[in-house]
N, C-alpha and C. Protein backbone atom coordinates (compact mmCIF):
# COMPACT_ATOMS: atom_id res chain seq x y z
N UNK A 1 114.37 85.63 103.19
CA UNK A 1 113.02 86.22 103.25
C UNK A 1 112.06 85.29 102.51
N UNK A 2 111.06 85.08 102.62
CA UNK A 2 109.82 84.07 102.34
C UNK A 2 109.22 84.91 101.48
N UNK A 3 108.20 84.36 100.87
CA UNK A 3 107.16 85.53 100.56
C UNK A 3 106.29 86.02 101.14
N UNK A 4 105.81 85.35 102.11
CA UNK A 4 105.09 85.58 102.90
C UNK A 4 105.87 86.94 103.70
N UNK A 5 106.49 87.43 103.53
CA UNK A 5 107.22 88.35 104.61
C UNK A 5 107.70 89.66 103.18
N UNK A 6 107.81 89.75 102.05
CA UNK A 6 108.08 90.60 100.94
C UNK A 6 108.53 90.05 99.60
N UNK A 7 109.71 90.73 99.12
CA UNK A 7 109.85 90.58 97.65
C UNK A 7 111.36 91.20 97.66
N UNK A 8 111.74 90.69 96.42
CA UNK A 8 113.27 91.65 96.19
C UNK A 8 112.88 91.67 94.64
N UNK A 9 113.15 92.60 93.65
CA UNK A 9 113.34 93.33 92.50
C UNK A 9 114.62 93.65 91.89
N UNK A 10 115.62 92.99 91.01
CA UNK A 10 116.71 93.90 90.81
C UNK A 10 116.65 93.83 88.95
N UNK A 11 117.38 95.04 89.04
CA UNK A 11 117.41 95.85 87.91
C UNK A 11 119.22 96.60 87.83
N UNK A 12 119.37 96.40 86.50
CA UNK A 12 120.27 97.25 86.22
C UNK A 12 120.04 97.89 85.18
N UNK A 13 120.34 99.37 85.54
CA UNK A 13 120.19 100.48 84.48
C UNK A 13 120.77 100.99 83.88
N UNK A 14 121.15 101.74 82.92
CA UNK A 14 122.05 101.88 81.82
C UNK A 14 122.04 103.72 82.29
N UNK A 15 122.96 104.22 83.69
CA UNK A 15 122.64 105.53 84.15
C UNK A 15 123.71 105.12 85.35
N UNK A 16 124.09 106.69 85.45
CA UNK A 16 125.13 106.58 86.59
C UNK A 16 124.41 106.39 87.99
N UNK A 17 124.96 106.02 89.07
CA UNK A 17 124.17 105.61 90.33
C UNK A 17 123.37 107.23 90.91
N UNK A 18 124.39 108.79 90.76
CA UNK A 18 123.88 109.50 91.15
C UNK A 18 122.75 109.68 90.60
N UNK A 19 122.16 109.84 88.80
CA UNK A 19 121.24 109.86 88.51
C UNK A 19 120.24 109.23 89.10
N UNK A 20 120.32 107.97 89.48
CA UNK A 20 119.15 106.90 89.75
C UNK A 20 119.03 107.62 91.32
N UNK A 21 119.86 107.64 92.09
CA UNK A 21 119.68 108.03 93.69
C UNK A 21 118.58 109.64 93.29
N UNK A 22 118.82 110.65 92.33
CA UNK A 22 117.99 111.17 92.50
C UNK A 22 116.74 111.21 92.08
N UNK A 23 116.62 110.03 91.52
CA UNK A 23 114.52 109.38 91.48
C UNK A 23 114.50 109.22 92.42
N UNK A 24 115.27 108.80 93.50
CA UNK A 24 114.74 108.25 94.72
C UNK A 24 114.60 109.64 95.54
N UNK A 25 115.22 110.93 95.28
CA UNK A 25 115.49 111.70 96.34
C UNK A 25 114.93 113.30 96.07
N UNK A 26 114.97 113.08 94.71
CA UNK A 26 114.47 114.63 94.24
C UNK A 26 112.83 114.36 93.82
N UNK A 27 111.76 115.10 95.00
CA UNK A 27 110.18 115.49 94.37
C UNK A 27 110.12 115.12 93.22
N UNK A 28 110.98 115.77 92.25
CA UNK A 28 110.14 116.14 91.08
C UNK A 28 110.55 114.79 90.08
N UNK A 29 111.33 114.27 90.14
CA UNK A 29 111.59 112.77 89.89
C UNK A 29 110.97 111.73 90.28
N UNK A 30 110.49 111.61 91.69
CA UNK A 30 109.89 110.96 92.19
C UNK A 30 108.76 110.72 91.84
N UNK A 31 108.28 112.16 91.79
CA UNK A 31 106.72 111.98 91.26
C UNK A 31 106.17 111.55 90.02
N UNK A 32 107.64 111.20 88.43
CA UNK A 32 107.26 110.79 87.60
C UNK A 32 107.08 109.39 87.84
N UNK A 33 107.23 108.75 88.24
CA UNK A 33 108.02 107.05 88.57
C UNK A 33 107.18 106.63 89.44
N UNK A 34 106.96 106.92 90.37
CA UNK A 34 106.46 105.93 91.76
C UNK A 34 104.84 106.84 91.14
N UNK A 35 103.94 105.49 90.82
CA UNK A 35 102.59 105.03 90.58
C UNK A 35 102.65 104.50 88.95
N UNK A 36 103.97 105.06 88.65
CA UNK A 36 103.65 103.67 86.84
C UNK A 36 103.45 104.37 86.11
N UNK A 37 102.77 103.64 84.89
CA UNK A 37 102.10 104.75 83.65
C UNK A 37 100.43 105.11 83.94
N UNK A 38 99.95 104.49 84.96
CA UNK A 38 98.54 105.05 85.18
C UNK A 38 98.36 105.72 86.19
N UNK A 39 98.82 105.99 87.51
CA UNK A 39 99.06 106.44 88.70
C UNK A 39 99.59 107.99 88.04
N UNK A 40 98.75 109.10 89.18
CA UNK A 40 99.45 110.57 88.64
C UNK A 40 99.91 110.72 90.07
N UNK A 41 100.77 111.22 90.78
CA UNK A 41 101.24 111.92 92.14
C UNK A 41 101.21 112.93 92.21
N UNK A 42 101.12 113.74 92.73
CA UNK A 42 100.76 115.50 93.41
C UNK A 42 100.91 114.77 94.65
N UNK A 43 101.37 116.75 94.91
CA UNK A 43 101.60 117.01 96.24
C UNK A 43 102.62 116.45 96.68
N UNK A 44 103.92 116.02 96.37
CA UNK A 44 104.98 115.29 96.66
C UNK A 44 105.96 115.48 97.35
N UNK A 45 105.93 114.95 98.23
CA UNK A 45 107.30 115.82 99.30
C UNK A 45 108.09 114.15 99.33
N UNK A 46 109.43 115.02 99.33
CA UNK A 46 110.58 113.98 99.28
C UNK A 46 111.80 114.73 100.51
N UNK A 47 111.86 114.38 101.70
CA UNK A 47 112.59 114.75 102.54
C UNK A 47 113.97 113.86 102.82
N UNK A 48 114.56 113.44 101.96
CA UNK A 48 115.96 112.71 102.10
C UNK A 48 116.86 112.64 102.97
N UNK A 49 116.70 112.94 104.69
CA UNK A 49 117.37 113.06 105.95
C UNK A 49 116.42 112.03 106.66
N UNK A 50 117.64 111.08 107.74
CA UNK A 50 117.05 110.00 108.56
C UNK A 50 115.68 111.00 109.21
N UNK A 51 114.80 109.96 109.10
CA UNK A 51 113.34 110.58 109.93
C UNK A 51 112.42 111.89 108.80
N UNK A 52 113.26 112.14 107.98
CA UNK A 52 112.62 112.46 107.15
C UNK A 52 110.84 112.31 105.89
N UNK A 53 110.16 113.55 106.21
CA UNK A 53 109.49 112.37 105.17
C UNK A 53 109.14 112.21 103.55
N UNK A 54 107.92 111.55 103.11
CA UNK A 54 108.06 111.15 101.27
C UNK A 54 106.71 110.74 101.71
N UNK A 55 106.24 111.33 100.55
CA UNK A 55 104.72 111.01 100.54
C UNK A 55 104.54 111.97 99.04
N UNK A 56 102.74 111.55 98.84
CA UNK A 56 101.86 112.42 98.20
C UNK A 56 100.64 111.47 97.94
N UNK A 57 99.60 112.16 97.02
CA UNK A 57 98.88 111.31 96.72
C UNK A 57 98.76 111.15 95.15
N UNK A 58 98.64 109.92 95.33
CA UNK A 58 98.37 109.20 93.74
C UNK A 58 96.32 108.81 93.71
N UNK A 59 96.92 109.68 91.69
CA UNK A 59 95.35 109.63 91.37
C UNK A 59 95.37 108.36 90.58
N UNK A 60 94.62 107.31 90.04
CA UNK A 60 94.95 106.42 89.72
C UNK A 60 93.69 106.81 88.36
N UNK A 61 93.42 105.62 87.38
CA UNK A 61 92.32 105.81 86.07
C UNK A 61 91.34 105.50 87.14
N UNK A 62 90.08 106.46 86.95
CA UNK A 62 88.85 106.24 87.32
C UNK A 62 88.57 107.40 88.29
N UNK A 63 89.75 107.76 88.99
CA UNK A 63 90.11 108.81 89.58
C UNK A 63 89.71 108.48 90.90
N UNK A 64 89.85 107.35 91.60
CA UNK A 64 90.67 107.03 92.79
C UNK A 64 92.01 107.09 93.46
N UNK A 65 91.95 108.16 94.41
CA UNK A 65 93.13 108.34 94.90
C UNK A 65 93.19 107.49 96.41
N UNK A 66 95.19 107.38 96.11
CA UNK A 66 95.93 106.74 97.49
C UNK A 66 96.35 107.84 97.84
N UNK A 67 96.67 107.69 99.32
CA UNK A 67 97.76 108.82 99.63
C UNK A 67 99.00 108.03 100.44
N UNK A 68 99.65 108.05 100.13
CA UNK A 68 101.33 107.51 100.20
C UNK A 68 102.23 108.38 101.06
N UNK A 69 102.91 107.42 102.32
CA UNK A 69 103.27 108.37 102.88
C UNK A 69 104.37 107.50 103.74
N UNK A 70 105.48 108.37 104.65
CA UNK A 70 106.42 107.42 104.85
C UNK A 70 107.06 108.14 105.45
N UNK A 71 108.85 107.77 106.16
CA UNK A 71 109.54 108.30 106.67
C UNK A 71 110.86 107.20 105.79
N UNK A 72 111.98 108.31 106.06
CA UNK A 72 113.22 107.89 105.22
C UNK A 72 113.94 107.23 106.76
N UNK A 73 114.31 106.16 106.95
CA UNK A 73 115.05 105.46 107.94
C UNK A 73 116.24 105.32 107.74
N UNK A 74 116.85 104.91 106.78
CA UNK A 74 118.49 104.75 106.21
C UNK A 74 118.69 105.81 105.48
N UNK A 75 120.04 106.80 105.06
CA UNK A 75 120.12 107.64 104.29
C UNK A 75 121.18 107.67 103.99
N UNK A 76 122.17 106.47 103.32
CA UNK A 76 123.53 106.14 102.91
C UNK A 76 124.02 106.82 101.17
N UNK A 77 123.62 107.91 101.54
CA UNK A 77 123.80 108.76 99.55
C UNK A 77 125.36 108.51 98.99
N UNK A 78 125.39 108.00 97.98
CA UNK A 78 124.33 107.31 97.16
C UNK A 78 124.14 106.02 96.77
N UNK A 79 124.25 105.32 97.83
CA UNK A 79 124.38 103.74 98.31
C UNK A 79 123.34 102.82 98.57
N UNK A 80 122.67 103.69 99.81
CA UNK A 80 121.21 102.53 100.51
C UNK A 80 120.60 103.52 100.72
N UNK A 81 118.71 103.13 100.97
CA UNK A 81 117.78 104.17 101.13
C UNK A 81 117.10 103.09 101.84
N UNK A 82 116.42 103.29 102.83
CA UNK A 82 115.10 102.42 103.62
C UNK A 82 114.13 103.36 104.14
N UNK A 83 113.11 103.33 103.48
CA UNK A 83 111.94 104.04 103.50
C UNK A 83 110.97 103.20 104.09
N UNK A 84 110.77 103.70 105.29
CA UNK A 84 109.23 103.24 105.58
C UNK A 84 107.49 103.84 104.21
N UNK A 85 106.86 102.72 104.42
CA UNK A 85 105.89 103.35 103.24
C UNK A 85 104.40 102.42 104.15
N UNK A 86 103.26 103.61 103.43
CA UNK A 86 102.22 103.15 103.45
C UNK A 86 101.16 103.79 103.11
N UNK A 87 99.78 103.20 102.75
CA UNK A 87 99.21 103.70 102.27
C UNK A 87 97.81 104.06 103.09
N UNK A 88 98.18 104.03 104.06
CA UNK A 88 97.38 104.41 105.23
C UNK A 88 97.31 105.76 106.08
N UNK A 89 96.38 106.59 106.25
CA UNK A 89 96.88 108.25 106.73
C UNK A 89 97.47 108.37 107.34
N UNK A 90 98.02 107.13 108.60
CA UNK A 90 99.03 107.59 109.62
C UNK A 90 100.13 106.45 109.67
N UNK A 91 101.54 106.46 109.82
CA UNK A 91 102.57 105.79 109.65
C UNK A 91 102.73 105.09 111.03
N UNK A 92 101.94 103.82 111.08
CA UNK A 92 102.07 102.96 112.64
C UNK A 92 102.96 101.73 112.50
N UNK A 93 103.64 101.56 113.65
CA UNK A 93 104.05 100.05 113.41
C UNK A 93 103.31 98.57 113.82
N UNK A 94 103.69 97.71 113.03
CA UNK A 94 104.78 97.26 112.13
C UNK A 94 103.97 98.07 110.47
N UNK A 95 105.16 98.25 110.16
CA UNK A 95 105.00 99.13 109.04
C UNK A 95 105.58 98.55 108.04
N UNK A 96 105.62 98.13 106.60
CA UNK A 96 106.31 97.88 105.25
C UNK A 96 107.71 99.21 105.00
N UNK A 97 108.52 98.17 104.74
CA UNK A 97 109.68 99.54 104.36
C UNK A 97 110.22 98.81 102.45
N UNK A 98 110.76 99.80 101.93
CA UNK A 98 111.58 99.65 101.01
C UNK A 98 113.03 100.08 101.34
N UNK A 99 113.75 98.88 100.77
CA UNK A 99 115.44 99.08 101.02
C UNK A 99 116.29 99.15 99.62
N UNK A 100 116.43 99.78 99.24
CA UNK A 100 116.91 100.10 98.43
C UNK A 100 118.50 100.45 98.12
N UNK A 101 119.19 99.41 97.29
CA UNK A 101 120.62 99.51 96.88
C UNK A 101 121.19 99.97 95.33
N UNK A 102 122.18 100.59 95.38
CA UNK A 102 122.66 101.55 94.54
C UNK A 102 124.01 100.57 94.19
N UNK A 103 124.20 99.87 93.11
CA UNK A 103 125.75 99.51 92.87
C UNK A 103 125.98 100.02 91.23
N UNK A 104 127.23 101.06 91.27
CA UNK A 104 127.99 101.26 89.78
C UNK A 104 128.62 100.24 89.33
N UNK A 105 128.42 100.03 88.34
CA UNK A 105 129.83 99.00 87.37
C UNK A 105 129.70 99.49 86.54
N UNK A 106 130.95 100.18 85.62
CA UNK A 106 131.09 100.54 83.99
C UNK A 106 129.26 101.84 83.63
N UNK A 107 129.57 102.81 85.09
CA UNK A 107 128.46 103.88 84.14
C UNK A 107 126.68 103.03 84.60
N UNK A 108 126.71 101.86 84.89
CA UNK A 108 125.48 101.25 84.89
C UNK A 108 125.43 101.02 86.58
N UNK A 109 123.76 100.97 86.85
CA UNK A 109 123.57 100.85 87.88
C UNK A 109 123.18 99.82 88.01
N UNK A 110 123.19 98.83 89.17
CA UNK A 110 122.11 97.69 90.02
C UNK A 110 121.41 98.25 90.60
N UNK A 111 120.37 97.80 90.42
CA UNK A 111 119.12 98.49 91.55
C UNK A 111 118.68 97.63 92.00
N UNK A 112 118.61 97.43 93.67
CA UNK A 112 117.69 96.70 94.25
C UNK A 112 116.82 97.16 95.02
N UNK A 113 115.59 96.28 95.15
CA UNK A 113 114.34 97.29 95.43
C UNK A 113 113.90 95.98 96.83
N UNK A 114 113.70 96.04 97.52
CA UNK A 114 113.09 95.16 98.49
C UNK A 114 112.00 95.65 99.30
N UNK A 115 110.87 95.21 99.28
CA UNK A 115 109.89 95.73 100.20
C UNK A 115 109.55 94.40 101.13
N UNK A 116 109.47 95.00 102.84
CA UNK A 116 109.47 93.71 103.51
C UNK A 116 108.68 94.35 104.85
N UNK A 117 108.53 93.41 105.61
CA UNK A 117 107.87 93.95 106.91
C UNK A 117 107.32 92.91 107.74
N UNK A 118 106.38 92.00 106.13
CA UNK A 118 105.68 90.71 106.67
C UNK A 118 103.68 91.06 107.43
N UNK A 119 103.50 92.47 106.66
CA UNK A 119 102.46 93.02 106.89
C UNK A 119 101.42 92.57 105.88
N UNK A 120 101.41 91.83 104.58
CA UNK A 120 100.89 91.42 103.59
C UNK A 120 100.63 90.27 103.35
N UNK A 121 99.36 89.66 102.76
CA UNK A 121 99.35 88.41 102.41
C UNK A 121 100.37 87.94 101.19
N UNK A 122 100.22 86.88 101.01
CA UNK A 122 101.11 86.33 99.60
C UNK A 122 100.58 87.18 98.75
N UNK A 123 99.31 87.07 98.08
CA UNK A 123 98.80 87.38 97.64
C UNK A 123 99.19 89.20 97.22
N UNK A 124 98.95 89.92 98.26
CA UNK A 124 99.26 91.38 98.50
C UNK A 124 100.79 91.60 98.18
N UNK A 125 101.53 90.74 98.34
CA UNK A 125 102.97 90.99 97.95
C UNK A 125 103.34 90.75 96.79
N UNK A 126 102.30 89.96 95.61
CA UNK A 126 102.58 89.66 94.32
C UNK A 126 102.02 90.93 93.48
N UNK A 127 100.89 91.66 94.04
CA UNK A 127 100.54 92.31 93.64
C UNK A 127 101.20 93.48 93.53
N UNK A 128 102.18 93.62 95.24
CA UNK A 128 102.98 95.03 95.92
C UNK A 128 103.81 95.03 94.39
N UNK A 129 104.58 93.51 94.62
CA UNK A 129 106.04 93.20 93.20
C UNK A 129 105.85 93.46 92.00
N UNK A 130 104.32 93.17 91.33
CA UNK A 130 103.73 94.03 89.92
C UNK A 130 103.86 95.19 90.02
N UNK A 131 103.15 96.02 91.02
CA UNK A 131 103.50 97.06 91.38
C UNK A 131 104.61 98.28 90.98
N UNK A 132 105.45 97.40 91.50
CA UNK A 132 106.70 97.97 91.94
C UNK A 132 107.43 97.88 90.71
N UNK A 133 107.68 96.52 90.25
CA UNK A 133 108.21 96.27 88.55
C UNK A 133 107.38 97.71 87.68
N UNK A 134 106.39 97.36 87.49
CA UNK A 134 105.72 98.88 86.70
C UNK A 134 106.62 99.74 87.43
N UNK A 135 106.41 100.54 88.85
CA UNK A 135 107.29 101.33 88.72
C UNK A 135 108.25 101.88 88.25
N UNK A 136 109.43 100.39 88.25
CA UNK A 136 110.80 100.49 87.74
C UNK A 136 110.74 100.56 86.13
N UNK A 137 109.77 100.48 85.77
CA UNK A 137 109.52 100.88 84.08
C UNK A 137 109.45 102.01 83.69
N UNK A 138 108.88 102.43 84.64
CA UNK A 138 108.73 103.91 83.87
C UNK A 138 110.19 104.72 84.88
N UNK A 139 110.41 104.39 85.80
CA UNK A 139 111.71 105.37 86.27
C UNK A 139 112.67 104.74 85.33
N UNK A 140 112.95 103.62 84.90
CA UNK A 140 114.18 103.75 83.64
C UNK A 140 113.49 104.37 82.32
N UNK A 141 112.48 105.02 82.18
CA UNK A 141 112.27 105.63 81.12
C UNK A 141 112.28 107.16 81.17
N UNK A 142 112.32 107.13 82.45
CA UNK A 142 112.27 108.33 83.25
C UNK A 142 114.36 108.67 82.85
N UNK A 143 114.94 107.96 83.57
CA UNK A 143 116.37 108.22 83.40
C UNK A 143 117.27 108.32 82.10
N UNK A 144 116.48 107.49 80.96
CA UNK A 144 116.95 107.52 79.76
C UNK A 144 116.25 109.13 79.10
N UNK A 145 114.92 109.84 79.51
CA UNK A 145 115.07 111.11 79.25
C UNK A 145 115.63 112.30 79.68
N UNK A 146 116.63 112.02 81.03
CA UNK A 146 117.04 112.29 81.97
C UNK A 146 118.94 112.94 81.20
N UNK A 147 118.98 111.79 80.41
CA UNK A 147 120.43 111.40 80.05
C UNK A 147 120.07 112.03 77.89
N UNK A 148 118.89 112.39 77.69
CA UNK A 148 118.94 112.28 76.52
C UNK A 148 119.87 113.72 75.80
């Protein structure tokens, strides 16, 4: 993959794989994690079945909101996830997806995060990967209160 076409992210977390699969799968998890420490989400639906969907909207500081929205394409629990995503009111193709991998070793997880499609400039994909890193900051802070 180029950059011009996405990004890959990996992380390993100090949390069993089921924990981490359910940030990805349970609302109310979801909604702490996906927009960061400044991003708020409401309204969050997390539908975890192929064709399923995941959305809500994020209020951001200043109080500009996105609304985020998607369909679940892969649904390998608790292994792989490929989510179509976007931040556009209606889900058209070619569309950005996240693929997402789940590996245990010793209690700890790998997380890989890939967003790809090839819908973004360079530019837009460095920004998507800041993004997304914030994300993964606050969902491992999210899982360590999870486990406390």
């Amino acid at each position: 993959m180029s950059e011009t076409e996405g990004y890959t992210i990996t992380r390993v977390v100090d949390a069993p794989r089921e924990l981490v699969w359910q940030c990805w799968t349970r609302p109310e998890h979801f909604a702490v994690w996906f927009g960061g420490h400044d991003g708020v989400m409401t309204d969050m639906v997390v539908e975890p079945v192929v064709g399923g969907r995941w959305g809500g909207t994020m209020t951001v500081p200043g109080g500009h909101q996105i609304g985020w929205n998607g369909r679940f394409l892969e649904v390998d629990e608790p292994r792989r996830l490929v989510l179509a995503i976007t931040d556009e009111p209606e889900l058209r193709e070619p569309f950005e997806t996240y693929t997402v991998t789940l590996t245990e070793t010793d209690g700890k997880t790998e997380l890989v995060v890939t967003q790809s499609g090839g819908n973004l400039t360079v530019e837009q994909y460095e920004q998507a990967k800041a993004g997304t890193a914030g994300f993964l900051d606050v969902m491992g802070e999210l899982l360590d209160s999870l486990q406390a």
